[in-house]
PDB file of N, CA and C in Angstrom:
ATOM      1  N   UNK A   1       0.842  -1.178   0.000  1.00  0.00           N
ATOM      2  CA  UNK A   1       0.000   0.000   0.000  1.00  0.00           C
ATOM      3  C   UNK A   1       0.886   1.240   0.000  1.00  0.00           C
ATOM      4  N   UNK A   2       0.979   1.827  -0.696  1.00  0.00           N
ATOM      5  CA  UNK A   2       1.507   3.245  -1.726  1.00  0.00           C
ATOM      6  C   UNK A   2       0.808   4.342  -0.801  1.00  0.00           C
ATOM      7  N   UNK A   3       1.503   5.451  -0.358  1.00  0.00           N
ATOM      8  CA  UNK A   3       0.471   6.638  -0.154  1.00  0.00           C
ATOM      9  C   UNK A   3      -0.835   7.025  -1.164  1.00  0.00           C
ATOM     10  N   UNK A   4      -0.302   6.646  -2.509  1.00  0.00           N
ATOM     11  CA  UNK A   4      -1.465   6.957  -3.680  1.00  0.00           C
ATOM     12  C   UNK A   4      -2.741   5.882  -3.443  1.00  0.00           C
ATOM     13  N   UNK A   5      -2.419   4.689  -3.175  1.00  0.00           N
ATOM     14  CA  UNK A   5      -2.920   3.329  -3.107  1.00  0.00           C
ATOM     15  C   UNK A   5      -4.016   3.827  -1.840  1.00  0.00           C
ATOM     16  N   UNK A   6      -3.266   4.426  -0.671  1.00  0.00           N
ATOM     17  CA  UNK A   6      -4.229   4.586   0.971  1.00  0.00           C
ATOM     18  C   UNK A   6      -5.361   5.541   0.230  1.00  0.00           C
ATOM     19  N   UNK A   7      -5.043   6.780  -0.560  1.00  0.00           N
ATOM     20  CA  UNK A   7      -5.880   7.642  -0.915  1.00  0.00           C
ATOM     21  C   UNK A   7      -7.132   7.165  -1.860  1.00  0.00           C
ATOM     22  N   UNK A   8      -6.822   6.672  -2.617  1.00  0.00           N
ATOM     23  CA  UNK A   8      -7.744   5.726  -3.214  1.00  0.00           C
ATOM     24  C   UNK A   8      -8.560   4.901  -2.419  1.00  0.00           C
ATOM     25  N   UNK A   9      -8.522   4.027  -1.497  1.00  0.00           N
ATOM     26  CA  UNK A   9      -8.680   3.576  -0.820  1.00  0.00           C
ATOM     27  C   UNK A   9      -9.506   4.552   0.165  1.00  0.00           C
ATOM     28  N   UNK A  10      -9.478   5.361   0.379  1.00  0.00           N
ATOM     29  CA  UNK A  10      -9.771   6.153   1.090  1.00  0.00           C
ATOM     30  C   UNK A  10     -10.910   7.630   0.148  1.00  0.00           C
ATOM     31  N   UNK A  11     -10.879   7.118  -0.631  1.00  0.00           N
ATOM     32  CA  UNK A  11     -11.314   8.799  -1.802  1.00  0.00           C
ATOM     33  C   UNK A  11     -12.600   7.885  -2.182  1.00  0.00           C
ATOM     34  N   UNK A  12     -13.382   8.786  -3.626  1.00  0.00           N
ATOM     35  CA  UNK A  12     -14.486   8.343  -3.881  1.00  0.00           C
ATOM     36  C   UNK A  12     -14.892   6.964  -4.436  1.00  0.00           C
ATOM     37  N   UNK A  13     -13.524   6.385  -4.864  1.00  0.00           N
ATOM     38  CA  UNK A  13     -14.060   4.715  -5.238  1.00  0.00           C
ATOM     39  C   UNK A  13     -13.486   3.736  -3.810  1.00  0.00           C
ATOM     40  N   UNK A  14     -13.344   4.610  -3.118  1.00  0.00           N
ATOM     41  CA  UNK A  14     -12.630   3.554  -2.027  1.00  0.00           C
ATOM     42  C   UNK A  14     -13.887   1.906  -1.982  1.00  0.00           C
ATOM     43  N   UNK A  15     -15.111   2.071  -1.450  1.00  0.00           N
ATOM     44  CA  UNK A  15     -15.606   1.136  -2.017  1.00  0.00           C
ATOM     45  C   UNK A  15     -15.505   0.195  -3.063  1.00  0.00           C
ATOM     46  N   UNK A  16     -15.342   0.749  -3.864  1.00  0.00           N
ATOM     47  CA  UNK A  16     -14.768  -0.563  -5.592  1.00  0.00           C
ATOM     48  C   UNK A  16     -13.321  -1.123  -4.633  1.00  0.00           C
ATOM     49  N   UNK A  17     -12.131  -0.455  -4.600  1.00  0.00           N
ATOM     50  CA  UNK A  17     -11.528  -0.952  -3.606  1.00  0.00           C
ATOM     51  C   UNK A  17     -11.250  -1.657  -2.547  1.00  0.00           C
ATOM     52  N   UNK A  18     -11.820  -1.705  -1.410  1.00  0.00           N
ATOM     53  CA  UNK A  18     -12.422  -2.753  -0.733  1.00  0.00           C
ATOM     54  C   UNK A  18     -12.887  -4.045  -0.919  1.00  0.00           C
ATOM     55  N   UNK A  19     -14.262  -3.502  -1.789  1.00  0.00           N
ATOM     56  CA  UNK A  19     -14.624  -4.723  -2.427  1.00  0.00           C
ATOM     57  C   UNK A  19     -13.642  -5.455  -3.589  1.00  0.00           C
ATOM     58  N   UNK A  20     -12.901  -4.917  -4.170  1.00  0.00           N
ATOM     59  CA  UNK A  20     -12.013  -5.692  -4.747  1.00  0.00           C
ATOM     60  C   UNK A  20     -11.068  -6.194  -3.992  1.00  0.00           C
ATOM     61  N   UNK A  21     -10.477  -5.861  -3.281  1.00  0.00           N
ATOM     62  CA  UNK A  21      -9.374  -6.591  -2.232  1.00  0.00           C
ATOM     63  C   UNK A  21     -10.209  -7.999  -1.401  1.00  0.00           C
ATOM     64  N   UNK A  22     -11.063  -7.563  -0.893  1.00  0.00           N
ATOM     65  CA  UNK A  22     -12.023  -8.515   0.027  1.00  0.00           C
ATOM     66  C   UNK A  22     -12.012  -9.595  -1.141  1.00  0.00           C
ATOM     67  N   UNK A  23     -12.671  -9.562  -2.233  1.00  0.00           N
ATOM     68  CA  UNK A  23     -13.202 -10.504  -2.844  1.00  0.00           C
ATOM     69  C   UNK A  23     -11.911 -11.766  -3.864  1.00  0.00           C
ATOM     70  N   UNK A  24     -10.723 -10.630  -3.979  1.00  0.00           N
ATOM     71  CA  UNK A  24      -9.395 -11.108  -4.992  1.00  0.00           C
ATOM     72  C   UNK A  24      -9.190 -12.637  -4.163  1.00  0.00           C
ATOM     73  N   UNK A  25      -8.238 -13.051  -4.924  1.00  0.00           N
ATOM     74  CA  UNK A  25      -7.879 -14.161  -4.185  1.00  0.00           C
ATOM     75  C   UNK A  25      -7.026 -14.187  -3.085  1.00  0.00           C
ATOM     76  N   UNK A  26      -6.166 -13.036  -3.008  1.00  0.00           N
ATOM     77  CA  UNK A  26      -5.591 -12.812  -2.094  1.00  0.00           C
ATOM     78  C   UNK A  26      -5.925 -12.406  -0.792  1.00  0.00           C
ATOM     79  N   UNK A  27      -7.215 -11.586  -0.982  1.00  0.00           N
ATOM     80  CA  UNK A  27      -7.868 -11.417   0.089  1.00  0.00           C
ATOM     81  C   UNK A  27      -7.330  -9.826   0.583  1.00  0.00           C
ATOM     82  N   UNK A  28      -6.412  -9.059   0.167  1.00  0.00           N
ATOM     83  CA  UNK A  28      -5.409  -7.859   0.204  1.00  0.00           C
ATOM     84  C   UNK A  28      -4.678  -7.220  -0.545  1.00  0.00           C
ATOM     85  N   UNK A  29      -4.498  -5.832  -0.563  1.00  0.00           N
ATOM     86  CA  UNK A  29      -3.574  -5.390  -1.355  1.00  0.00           C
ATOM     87  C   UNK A  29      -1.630  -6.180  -1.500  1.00  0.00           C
ATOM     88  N   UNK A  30      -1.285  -5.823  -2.156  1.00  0.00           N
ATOM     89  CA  UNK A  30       0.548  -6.423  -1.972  1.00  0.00           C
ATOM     90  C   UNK A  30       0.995  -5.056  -1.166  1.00  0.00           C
ATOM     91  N   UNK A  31       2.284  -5.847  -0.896  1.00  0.00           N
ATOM     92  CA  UNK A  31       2.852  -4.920   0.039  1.00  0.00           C
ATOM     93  C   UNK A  31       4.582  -4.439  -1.251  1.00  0.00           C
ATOM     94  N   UNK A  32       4.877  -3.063  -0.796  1.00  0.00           N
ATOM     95  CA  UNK A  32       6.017  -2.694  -1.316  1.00  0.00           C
ATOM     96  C   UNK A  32       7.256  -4.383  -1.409  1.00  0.00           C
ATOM     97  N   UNK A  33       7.378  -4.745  -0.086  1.00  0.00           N
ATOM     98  CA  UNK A  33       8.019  -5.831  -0.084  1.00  0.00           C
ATOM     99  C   UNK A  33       7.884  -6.823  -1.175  1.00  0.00           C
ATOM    100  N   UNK A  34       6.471  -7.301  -1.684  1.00  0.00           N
ATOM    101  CA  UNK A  34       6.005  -7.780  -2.578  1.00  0.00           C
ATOM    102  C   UNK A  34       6.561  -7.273  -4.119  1.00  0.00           C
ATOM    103  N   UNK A  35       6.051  -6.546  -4.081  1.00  0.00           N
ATOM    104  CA  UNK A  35       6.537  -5.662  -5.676  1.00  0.00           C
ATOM    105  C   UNK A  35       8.168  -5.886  -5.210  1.00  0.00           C
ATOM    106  N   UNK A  36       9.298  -5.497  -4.726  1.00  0.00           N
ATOM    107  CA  UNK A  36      10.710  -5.296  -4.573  1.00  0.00           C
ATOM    108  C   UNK A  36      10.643  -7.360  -5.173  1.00  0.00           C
ATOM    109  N   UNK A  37      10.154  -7.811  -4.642  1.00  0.00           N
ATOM    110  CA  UNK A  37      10.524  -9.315  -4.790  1.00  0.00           C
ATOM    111  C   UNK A  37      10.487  -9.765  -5.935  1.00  0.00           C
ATOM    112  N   UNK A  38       9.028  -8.621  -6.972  1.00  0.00           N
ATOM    113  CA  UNK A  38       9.462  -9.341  -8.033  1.00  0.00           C
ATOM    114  C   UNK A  38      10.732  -8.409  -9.046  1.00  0.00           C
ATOM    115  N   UNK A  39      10.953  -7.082  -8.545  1.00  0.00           N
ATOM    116  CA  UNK A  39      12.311  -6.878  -9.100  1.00  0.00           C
ATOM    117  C   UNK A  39      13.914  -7.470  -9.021  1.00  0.00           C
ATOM    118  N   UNK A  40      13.407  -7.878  -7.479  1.00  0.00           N
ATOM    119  CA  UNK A  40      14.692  -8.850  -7.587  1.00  0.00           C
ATOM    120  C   UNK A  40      15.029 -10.251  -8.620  1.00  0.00           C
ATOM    121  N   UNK A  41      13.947 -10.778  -8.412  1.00  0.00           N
ATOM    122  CA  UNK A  41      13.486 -11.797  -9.521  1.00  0.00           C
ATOM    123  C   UNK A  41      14.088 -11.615 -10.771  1.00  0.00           C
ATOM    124  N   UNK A  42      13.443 -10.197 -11.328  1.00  0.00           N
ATOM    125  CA  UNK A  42      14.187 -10.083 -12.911  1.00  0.00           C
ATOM    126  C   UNK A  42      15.435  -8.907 -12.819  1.00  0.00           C
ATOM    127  N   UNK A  43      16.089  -8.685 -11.981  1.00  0.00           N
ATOM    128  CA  UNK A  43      17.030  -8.543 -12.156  1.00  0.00           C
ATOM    129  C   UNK A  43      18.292  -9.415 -11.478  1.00  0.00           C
ATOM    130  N   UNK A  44      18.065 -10.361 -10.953  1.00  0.00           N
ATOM    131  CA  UNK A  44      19.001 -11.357 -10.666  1.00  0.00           C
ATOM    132  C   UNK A  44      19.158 -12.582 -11.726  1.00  0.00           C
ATOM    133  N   UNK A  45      20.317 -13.699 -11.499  1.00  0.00           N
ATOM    134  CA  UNK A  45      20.878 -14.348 -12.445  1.00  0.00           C
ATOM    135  C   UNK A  45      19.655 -15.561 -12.281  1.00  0.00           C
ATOM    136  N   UNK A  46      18.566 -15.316 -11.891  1.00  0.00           N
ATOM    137  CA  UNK A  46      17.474 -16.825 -11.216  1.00  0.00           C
ATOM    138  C   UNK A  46      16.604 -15.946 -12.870  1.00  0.00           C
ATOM    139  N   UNK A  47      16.305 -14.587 -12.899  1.00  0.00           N
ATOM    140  CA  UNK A  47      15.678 -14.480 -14.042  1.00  0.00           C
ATOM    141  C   UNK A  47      15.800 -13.923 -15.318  1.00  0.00           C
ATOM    142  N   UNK A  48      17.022 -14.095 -15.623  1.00  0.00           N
ATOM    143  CA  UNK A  48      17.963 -13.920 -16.665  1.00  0.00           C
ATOM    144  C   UNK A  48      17.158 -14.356 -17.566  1.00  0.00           C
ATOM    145  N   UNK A  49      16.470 -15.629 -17.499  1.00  0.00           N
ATOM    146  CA  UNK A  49      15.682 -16.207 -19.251  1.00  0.00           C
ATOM    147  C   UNK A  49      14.901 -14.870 -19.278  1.00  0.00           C
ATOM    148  N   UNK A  50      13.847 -14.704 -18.617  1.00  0.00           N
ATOM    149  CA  UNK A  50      12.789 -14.145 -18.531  1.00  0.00           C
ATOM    150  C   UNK A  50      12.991 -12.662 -19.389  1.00  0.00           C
ATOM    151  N   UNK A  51      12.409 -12.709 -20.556  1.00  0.00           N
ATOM    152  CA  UNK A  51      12.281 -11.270 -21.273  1.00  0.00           C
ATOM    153  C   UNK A  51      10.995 -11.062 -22.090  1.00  0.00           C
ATOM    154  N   UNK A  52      10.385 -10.057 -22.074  1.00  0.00           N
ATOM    155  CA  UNK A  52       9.324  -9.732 -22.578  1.00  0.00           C
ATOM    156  C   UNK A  52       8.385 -10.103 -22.156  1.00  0.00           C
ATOM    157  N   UNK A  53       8.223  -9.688 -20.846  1.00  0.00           N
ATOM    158  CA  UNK A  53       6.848 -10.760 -20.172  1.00  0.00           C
ATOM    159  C   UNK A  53       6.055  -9.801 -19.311  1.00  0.00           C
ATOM    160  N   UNK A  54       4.877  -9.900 -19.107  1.00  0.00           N
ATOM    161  CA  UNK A  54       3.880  -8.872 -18.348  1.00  0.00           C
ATOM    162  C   UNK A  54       4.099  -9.838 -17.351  1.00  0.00           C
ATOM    163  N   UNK A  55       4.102  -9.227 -15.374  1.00  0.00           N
ATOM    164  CA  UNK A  55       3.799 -10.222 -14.387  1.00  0.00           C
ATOM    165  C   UNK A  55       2.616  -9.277 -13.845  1.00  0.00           C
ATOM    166  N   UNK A  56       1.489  -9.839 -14.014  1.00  0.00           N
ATOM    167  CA  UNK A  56       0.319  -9.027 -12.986  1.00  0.00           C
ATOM    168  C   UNK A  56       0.527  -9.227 -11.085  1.00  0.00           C
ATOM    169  N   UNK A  57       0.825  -8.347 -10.379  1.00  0.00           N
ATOM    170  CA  UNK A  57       1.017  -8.615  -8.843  1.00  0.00           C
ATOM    171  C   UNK A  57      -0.060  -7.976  -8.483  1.00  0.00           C
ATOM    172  N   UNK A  58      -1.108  -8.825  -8.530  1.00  0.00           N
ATOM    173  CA  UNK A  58      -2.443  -7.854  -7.833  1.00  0.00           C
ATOM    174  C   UNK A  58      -3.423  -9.268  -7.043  1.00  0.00           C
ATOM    175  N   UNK A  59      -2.502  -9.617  -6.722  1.00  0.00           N
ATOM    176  CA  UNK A  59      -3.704 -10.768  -5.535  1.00  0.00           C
ATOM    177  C   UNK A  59      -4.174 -11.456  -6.738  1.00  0.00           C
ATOM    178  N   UNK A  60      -4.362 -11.850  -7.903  1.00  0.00           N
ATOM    179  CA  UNK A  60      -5.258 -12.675  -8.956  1.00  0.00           C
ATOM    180  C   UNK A  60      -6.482 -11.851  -9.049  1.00  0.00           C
ATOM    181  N   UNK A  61      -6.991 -10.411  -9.140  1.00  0.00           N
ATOM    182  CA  UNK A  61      -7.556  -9.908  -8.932  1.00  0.00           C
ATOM    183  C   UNK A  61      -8.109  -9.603 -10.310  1.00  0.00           C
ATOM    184  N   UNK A  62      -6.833  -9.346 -11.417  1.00  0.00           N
ATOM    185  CA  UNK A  62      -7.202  -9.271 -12.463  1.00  0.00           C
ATOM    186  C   UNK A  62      -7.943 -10.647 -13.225  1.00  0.00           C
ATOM    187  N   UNK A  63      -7.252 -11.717 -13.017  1.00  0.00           N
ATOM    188  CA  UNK A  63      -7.651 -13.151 -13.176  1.00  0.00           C
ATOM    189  C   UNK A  63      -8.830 -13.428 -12.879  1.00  0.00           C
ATOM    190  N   UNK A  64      -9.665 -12.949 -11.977  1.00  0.00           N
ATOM    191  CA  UNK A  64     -10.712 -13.266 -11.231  1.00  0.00           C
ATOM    192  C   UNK A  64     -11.728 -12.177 -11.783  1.00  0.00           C
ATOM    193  N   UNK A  65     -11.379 -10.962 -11.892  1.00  0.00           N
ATOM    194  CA  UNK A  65     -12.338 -10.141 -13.029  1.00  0.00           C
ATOM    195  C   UNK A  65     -12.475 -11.071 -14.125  1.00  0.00           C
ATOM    196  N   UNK A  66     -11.497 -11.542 -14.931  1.00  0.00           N
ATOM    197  CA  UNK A  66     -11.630 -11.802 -16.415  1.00  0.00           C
ATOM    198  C   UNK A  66     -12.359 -13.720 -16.288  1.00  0.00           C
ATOM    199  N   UNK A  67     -11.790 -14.231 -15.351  1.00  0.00           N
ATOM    200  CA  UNK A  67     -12.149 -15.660 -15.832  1.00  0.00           C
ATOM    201  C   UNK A  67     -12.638 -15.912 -14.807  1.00  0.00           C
ATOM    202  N   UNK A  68     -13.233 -15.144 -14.085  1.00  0.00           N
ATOM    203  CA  UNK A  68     -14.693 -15.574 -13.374  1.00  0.00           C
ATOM    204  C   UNK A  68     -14.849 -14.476 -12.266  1.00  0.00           C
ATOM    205  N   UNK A  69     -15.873 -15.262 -11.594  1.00  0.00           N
ATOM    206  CA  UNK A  69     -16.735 -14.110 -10.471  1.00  0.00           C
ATOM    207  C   UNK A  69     -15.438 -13.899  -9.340  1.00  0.00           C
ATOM    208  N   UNK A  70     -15.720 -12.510  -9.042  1.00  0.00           N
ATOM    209  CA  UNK A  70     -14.622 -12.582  -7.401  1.00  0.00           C
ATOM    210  C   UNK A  70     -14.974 -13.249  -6.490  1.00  0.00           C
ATOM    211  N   UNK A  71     -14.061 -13.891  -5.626  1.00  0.00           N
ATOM    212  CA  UNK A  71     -14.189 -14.792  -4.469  1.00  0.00           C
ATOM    213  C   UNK A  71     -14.137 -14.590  -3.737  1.00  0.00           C
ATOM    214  N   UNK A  72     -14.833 -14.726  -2.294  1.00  0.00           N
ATOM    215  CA  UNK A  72     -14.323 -14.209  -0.958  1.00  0.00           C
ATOM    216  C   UNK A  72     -13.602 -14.884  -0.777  1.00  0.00           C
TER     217      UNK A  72
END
């Protein structure tokens, strides 16, 4: 959670928010720690193959919009 992330969270869609976190698979937003983990990832010699690739870090949140209903 980002200062931008709390405000949102906090501003006029904070609701859509909520309810999207509650329902993702994760159950929560990621944490900074989270995101740093996956930079380490592609910039260390473990993800050297790895080029040209989208990684979504959002709890499966996007996954769960597109290929089915959100879950509590």
């Amino acid at each position: 959670m980002t200062p931008l992330a709390v405000d949102e969270f906090n501003g006029p869609r904070g609701d859509f928010y909520k309810n999207m976190f509650a329902k993702c698979p994760a159950g929560r937003p990621g944490t900074a720690d989270e995101m740093a983990n996956i930079a380490e990832l592609l910039m260390s010699d473990a993800g050297a193959f790895i080029t040209g690739s989208t990684f979504l870090a959002d709890g499966g949140a996007t996954a769960s919009y597109y290929y089915g209903p959100l879950q509590p």
